[in-house]
Protein backbone atom coordinates (compact mmCIF):
# COMPACT_ATOMS: atom_id res chain seq x y z
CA UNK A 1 2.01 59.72 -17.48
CA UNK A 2 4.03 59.50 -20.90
CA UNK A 3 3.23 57.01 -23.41
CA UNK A 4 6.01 54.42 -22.70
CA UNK A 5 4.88 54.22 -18.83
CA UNK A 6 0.80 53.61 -20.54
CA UNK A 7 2.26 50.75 -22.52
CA UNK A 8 4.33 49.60 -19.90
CA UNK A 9 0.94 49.15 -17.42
CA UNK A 10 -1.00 47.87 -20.29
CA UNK A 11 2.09 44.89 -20.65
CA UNK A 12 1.94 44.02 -16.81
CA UNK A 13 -1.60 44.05 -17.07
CA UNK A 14 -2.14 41.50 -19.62
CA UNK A 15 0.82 39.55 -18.33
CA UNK A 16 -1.57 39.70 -14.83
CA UNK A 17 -4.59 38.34 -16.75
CA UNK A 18 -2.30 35.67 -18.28
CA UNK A 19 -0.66 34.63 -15.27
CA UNK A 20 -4.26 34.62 -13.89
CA UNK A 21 -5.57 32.17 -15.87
CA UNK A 22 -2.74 30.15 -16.26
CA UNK A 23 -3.05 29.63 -12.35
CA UNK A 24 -6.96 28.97 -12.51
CA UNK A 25 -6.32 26.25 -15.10
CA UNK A 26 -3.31 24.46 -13.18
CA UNK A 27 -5.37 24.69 -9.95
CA UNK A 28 -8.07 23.08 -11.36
CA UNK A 29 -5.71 20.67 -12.95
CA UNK A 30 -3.50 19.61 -9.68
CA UNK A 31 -7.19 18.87 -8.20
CA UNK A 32 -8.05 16.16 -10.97
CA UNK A 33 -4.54 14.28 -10.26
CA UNK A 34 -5.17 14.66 -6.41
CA UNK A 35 -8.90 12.91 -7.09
CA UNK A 36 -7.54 10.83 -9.37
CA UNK A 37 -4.12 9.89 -7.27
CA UNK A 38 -6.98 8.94 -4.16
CA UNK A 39 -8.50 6.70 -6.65
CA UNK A 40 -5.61 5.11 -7.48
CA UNK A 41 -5.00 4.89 -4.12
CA UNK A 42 -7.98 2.89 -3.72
CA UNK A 43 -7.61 0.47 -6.25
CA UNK A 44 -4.38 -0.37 -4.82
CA UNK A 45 -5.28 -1.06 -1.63
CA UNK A 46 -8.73 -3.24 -3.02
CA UNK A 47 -6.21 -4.98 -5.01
CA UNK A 48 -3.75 -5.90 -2.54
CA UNK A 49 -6.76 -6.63 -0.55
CA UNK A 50 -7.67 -8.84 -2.88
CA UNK A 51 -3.86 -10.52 -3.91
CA UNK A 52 -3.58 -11.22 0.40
CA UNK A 53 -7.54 -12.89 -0.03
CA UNK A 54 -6.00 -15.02 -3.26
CA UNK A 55 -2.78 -16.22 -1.01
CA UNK A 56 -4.30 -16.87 2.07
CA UNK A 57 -6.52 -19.40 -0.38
CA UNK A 58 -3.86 -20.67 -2.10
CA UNK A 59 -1.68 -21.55 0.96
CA UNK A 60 -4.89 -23.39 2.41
CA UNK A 61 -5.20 -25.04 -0.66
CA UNK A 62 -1.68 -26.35 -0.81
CA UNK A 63 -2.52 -27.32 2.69
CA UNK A 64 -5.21 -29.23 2.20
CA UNK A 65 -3.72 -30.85 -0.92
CA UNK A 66 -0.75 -31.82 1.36
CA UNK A 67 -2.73 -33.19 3.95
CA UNK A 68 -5.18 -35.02 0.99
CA UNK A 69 -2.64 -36.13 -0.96
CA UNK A 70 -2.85 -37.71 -4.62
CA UNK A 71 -4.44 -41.07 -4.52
CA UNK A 72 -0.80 -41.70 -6.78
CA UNK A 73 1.20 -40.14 -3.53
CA UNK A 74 -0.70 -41.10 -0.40
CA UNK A 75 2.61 -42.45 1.63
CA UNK A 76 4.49 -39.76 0.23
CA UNK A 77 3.33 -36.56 1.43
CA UNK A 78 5.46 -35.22 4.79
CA UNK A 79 1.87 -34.48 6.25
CA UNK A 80 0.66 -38.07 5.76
CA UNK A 81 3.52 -39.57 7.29
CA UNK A 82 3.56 -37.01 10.59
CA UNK A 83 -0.39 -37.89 10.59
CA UNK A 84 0.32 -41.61 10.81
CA UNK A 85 3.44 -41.41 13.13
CA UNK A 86 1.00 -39.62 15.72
CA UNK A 87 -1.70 -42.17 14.75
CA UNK A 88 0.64 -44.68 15.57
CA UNK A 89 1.83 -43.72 18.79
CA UNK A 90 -2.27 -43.11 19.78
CA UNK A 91 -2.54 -46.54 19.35
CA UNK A 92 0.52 -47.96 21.42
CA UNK A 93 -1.20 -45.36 24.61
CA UNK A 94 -4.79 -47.22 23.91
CA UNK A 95 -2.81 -51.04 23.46
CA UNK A 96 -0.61 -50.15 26.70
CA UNK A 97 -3.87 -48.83 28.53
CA UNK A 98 -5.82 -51.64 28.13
CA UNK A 99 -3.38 -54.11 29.14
């Protein structure tokens, strides 16, 4: 082999090694985003978990309140009134019944 075909080798072998490592350091780098993409994953779905826990409470808290009322808004409140209107007719069946 002449000199020029040596050096030649020599360059594609140390490009090899290069290109070698290179890949051994972005494989092991694309495996610490996938673990760390799963975690994320994760603590999405715990926190969405969590933000559907938080609404189904609030909405049974709004509920309740609704139902409760303020001592301020007693009448007021649409489920107080419905309440009362089927109260109401409860008590005409019972008055009618007994006569």
């Amino acid at each position: 082999m002449t000199e020029e075909s040596k050096q030649i080798i020599e360059g594609i072998k140390s490009k090899v090694v290069v290109l070698t490592s290179m890949y051994s350091v972005l494989k092991s780098q694309n495996e610490q985003l996938k673990k760390d993409n799963e975690e994320l994953k994760q603590t999405i779905e715990k926190q969405q978990n969590s933000i559907s826990e938080l609404e189904q409470k609030v909405n049974t808290l709004q509920l309740a309140k609704a139902v409760s009322g303020n001592s301020d808004e007693v009448s007021d409140t649409p489920a107080r009134k419905y309440i009362e209107g089927i109260i109401r007719e409860i008590d005409s069946c019972i008055a009618l019944l007994n006569k």
